[in-house]
PDB file of N, CA and C in Angstrom:
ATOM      1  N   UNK A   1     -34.798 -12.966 -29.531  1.00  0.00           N
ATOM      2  CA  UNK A   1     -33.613 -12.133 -29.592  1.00  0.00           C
ATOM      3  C   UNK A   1     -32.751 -12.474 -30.800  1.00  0.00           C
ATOM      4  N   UNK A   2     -32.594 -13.776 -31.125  1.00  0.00           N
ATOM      5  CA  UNK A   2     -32.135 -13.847 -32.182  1.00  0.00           C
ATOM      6  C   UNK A   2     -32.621 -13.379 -33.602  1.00  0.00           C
ATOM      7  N   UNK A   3     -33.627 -13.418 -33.527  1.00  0.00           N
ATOM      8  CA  UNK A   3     -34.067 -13.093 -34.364  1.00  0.00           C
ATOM      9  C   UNK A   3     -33.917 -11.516 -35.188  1.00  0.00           C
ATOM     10  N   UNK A   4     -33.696 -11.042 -34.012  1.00  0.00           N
ATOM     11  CA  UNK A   4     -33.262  -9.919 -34.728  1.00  0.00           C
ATOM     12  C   UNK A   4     -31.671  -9.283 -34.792  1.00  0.00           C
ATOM     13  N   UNK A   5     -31.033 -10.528 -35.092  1.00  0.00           N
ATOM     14  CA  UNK A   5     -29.655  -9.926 -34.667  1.00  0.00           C
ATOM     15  C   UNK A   5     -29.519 -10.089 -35.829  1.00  0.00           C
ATOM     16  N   UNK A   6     -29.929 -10.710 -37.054  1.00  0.00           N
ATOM     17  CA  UNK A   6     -29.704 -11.001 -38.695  1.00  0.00           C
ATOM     18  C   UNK A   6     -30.062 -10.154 -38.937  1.00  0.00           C
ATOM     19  N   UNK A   7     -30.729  -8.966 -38.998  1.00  0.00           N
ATOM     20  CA  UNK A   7     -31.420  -8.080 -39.635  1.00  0.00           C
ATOM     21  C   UNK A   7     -29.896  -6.860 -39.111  1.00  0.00           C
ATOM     22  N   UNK A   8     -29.806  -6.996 -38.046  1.00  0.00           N
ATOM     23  CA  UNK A   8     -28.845  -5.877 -37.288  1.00  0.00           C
ATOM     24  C   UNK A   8     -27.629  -5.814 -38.188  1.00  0.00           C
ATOM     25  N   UNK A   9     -27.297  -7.452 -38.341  1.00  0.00           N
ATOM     26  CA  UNK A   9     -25.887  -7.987 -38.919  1.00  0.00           C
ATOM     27  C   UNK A   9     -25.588  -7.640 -40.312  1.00  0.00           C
ATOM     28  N   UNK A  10     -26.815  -7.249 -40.807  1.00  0.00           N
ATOM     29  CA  UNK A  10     -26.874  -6.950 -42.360  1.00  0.00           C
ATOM     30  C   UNK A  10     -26.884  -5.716 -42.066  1.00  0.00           C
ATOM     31  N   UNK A  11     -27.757  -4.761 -41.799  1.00  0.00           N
ATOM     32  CA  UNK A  11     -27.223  -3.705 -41.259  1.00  0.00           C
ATOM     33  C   UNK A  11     -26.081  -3.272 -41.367  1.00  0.00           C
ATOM     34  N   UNK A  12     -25.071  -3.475 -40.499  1.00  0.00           N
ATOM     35  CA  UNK A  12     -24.078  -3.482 -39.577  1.00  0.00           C
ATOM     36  C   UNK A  12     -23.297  -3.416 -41.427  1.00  0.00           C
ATOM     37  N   UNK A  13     -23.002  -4.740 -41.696  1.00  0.00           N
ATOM     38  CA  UNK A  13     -22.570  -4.741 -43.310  1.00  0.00           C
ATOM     39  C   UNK A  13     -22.919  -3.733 -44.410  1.00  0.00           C
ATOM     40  N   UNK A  14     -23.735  -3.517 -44.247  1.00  0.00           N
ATOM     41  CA  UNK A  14     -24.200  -2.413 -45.336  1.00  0.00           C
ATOM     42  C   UNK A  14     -23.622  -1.152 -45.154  1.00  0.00           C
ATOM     43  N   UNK A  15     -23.595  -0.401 -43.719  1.00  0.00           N
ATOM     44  CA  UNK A  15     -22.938   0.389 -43.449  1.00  0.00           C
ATOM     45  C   UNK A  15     -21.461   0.546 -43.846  1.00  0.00           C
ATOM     46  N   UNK A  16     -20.940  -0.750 -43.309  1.00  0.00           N
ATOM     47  CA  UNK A  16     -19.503  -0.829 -43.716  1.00  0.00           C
ATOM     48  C   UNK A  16     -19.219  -0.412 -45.216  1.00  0.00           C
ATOM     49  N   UNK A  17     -19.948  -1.127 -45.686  1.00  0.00           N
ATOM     50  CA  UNK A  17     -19.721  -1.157 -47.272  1.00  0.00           C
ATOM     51  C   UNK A  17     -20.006  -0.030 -47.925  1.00  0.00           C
ATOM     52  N   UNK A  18     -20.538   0.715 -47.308  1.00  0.00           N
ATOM     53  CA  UNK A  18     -21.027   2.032 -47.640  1.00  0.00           C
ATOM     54  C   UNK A  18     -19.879   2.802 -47.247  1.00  0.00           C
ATOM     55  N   UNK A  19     -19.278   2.804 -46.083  1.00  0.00           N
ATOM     56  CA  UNK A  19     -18.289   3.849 -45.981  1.00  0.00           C
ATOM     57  C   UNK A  19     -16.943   3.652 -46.511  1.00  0.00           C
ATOM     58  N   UNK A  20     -16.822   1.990 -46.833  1.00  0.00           N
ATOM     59  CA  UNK A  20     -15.760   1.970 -47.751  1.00  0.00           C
ATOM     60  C   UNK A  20     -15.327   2.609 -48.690  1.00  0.00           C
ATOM     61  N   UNK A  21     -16.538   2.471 -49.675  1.00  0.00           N
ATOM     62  CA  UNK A  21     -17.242   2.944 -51.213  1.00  0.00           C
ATOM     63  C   UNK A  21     -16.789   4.504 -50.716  1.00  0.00           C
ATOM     64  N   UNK A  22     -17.658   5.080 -50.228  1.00  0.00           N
ATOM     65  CA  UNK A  22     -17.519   6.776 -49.807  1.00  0.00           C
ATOM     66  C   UNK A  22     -16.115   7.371 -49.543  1.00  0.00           C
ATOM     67  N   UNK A  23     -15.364   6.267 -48.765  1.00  0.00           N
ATOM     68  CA  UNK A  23     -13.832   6.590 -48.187  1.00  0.00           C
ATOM     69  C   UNK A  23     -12.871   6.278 -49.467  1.00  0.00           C
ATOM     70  N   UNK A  24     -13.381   5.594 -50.112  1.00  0.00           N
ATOM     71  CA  UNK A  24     -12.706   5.595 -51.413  1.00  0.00           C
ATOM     72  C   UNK A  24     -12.288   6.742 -52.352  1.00  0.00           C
ATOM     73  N   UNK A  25     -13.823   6.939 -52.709  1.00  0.00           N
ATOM     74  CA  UNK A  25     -14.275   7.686 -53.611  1.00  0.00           C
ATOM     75  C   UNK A  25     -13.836   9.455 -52.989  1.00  0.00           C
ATOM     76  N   UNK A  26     -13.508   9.423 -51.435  1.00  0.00           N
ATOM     77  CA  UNK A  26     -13.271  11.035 -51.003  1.00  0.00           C
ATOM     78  C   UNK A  26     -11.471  10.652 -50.882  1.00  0.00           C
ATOM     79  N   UNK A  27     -11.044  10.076 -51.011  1.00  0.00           N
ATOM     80  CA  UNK A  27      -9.322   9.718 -51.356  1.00  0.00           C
ATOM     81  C   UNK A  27      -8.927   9.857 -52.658  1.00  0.00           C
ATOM     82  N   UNK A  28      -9.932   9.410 -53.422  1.00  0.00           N
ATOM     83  CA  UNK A  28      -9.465   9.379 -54.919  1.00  0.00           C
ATOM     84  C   UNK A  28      -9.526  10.823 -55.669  1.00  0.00           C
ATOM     85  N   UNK A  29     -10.849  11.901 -55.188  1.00  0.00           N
ATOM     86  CA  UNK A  29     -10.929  12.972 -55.114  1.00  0.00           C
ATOM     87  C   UNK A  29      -9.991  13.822 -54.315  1.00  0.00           C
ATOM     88  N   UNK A  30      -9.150  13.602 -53.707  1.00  0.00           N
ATOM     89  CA  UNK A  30      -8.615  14.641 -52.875  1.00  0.00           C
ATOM     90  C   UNK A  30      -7.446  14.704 -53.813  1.00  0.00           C
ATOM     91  N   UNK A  31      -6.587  13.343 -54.377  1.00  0.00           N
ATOM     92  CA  UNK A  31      -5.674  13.383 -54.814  1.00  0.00           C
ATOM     93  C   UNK A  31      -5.376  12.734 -55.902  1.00  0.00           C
ATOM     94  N   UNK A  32      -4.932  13.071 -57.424  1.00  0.00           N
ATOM     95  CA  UNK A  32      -4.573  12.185 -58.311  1.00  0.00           C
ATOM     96  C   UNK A  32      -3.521  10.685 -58.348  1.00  0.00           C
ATOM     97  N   UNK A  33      -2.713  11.176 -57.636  1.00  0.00           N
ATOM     98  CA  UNK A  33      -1.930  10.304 -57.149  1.00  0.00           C
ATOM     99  C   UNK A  33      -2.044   8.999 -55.819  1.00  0.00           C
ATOM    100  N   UNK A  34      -3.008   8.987 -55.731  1.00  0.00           N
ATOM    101  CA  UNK A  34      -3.404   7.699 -54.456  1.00  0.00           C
ATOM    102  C   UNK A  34      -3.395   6.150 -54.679  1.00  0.00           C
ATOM    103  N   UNK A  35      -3.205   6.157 -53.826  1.00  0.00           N
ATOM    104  CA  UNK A  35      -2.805   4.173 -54.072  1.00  0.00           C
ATOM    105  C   UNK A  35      -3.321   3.178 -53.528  1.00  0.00           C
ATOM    106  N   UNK A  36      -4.257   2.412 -53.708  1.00  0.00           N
ATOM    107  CA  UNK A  36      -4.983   1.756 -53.100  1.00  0.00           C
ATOM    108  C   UNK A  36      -4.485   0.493 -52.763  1.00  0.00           C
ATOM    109  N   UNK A  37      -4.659   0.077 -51.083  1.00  0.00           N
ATOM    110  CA  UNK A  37      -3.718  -0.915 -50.708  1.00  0.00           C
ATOM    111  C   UNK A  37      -5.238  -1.922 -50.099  1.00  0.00           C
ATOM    112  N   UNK A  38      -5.097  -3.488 -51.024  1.00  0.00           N
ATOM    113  CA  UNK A  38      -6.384  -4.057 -50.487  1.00  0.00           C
ATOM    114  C   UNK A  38      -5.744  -5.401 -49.574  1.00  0.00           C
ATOM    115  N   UNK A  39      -6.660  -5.892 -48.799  1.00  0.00           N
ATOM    116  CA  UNK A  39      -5.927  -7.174 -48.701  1.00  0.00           C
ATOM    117  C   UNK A  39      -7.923  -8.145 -48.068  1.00  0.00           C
ATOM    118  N   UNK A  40      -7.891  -8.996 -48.297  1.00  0.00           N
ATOM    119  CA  UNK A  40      -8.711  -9.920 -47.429  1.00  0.00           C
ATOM    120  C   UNK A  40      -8.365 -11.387 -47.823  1.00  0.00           C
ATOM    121  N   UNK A  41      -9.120 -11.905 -45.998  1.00  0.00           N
ATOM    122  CA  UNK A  41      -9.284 -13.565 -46.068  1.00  0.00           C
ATOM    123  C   UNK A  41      -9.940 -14.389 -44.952  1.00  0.00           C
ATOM    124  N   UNK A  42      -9.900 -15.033 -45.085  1.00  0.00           N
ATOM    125  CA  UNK A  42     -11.069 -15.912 -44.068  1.00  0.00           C
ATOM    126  C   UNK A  42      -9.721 -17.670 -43.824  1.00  0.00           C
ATOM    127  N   UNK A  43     -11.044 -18.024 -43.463  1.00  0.00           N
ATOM    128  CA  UNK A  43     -10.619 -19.417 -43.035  1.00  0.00           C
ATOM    129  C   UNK A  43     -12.243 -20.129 -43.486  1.00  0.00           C
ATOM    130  N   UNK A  44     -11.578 -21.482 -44.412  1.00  0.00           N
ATOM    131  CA  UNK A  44     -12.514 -22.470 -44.631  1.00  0.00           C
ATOM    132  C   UNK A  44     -12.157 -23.765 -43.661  1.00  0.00           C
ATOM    133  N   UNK A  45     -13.040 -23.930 -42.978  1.00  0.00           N
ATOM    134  CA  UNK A  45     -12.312 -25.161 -41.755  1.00  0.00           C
ATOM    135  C   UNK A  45     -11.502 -25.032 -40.927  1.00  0.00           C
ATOM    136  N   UNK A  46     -10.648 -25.354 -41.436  1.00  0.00           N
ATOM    137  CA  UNK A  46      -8.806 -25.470 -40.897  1.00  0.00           C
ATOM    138  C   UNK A  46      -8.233 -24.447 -41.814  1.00  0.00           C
ATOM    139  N   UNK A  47      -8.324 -24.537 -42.833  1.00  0.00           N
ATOM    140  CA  UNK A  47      -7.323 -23.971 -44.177  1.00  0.00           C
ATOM    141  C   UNK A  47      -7.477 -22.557 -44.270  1.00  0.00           C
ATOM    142  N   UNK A  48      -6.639 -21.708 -44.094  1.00  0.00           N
ATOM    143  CA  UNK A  48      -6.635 -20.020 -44.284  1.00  0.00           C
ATOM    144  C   UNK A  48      -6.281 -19.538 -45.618  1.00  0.00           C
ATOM    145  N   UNK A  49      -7.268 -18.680 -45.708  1.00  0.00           N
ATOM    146  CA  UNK A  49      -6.298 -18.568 -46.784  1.00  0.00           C
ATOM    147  C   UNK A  49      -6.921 -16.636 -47.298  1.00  0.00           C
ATOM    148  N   UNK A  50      -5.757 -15.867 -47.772  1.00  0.00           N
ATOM    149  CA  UNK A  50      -5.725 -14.483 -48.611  1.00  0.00           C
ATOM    150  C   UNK A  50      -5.422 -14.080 -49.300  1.00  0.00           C
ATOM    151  N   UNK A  51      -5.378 -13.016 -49.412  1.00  0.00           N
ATOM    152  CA  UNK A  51      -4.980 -12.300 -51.112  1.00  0.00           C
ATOM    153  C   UNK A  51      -4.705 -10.809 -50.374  1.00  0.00           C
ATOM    154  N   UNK A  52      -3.699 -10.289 -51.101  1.00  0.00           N
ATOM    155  CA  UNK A  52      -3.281  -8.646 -50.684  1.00  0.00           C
ATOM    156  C   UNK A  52      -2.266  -8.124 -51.338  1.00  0.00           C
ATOM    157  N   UNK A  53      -1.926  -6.580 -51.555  1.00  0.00           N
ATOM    158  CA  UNK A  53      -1.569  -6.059 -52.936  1.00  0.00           C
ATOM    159  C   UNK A  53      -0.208  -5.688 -51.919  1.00  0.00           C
ATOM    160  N   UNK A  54      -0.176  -5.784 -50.438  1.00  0.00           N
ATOM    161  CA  UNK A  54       1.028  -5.704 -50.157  1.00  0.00           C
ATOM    162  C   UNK A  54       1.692  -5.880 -48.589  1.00  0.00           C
ATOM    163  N   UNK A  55       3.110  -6.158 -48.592  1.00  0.00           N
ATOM    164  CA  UNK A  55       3.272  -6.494 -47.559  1.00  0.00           C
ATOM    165  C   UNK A  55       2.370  -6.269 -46.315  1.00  0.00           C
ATOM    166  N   UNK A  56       2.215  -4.827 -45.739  1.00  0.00           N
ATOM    167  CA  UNK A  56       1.403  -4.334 -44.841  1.00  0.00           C
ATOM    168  C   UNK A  56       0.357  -5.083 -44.631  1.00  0.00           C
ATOM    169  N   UNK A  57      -0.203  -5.006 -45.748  1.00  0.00           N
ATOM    170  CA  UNK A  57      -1.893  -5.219 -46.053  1.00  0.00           C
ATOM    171  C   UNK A  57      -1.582  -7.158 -45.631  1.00  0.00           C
ATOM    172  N   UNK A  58      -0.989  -7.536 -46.047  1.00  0.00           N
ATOM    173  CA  UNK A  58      -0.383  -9.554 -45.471  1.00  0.00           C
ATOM    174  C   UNK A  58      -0.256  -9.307 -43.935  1.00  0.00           C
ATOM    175  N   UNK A  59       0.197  -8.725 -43.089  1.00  0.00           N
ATOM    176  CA  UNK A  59       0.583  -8.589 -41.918  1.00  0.00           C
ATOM    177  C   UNK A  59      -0.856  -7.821 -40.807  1.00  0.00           C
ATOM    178  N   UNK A  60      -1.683  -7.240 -41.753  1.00  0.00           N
ATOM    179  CA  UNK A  60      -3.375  -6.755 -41.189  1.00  0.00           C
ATOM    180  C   UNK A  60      -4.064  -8.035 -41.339  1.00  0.00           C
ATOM    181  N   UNK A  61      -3.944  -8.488 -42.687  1.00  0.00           N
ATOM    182  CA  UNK A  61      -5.120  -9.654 -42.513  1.00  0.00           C
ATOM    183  C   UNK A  61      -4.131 -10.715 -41.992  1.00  0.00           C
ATOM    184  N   UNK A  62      -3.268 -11.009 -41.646  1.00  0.00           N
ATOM    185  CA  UNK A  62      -2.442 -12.231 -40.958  1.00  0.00           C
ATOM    186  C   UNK A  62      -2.925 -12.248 -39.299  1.00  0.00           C
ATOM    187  N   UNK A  63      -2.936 -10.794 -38.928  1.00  0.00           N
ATOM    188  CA  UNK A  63      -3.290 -10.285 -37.625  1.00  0.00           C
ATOM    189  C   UNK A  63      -4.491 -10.469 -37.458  1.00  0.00           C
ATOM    190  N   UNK A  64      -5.746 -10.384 -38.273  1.00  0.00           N
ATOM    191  CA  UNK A  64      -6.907 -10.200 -38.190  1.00  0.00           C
ATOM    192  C   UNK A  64      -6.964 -11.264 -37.606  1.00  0.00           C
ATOM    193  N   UNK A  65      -6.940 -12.198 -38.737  1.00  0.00           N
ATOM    194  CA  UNK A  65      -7.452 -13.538 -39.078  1.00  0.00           C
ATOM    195  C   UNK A  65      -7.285 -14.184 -37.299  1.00  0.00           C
ATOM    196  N   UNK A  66      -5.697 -14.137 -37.036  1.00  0.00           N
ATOM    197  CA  UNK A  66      -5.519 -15.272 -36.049  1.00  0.00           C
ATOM    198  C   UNK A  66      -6.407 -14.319 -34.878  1.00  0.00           C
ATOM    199  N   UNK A  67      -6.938 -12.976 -34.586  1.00  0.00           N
ATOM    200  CA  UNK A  67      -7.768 -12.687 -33.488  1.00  0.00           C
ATOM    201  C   UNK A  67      -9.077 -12.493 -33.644  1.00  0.00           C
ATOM    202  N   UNK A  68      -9.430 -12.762 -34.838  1.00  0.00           N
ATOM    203  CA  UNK A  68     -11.086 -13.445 -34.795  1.00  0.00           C
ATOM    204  C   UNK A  68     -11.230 -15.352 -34.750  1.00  0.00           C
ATOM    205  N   UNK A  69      -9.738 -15.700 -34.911  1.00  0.00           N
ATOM    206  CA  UNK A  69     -10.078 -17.167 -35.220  1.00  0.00           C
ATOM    207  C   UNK A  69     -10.157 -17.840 -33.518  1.00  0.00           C
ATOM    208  N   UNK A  70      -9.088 -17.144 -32.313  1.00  0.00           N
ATOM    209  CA  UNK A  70      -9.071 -16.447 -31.009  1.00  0.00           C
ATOM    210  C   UNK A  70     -10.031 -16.380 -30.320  1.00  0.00           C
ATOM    211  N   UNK A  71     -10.962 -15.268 -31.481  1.00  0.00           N
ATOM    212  CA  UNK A  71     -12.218 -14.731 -30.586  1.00  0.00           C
ATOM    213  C   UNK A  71     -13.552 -15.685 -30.635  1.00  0.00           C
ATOM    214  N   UNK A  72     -13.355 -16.669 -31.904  1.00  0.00           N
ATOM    215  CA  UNK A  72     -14.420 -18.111 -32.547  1.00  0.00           C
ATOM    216  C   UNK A  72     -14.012 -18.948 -31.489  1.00  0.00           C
ATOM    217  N   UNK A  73     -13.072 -19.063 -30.906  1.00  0.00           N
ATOM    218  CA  UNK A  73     -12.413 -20.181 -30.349  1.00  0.00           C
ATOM    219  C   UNK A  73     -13.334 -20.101 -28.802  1.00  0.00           C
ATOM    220  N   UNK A  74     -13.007 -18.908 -28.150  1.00  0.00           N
ATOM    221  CA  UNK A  74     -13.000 -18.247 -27.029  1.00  0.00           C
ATOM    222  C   UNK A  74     -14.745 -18.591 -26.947  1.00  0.00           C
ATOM    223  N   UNK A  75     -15.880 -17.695 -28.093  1.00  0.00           N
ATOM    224  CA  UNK A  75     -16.867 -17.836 -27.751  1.00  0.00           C
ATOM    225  C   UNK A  75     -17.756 -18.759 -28.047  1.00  0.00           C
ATOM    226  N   UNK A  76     -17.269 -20.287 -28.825  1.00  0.00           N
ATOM    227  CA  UNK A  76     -17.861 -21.095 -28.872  1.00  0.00           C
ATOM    228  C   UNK A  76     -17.650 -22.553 -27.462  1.00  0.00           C
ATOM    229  N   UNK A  77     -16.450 -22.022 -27.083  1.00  0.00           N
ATOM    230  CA  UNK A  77     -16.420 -22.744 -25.690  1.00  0.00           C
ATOM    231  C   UNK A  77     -17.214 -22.324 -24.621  1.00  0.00           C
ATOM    232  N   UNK A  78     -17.234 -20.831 -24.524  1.00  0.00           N
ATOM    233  CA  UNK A  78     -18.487 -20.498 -23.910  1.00  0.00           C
ATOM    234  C   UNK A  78     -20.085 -20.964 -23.929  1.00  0.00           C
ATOM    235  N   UNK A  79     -20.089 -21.255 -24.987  1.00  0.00           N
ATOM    236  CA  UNK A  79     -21.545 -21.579 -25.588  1.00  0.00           C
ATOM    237  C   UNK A  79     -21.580 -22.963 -25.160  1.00  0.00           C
ATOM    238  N   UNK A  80     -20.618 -23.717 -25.072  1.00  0.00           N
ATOM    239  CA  UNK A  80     -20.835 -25.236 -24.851  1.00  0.00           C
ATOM    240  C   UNK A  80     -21.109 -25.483 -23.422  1.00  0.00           C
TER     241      UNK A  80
END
């Protein structure tokens, strides 16, 4: 079973990245004037850390972060 959950997971990524690219590219076409708001970040260890072009976008990945770090927490105690 595991085995095929890497193949899924890439998958799964590719898609994303694909509709990013596409959702981009049909925003930028609709309107001359559009503004692209980015933000990402992770956690190495302990240490968090991001980058983002604006408030909003600090307050999505601030949110993210602490409910996947939540959801790491949650399902590796399970596993033990």
């Amino acid at each position: 079973m595991e085995e095929q959950l890497i193949p899924i997971g890439f998958f799964v990524i590719l898609v994303g990245i694909v509709i990013i690219i596409i959702g981009t590219f049909l925003a930028v076409l609709k309107s001359k004037q559009t503004k692209v708001e980015w933000g990402f970040g992770g956690i190495l260890w302990f240490i968090p850390f991001g980058y983002w072009s604006s408030k909003r976008m600090m307050y999505f990945v601030i949110v993210s972060l602490v409910i996947l770090s939540i959801l790491f927490f949650v399902l590796t105690k399970k596993l033990i």
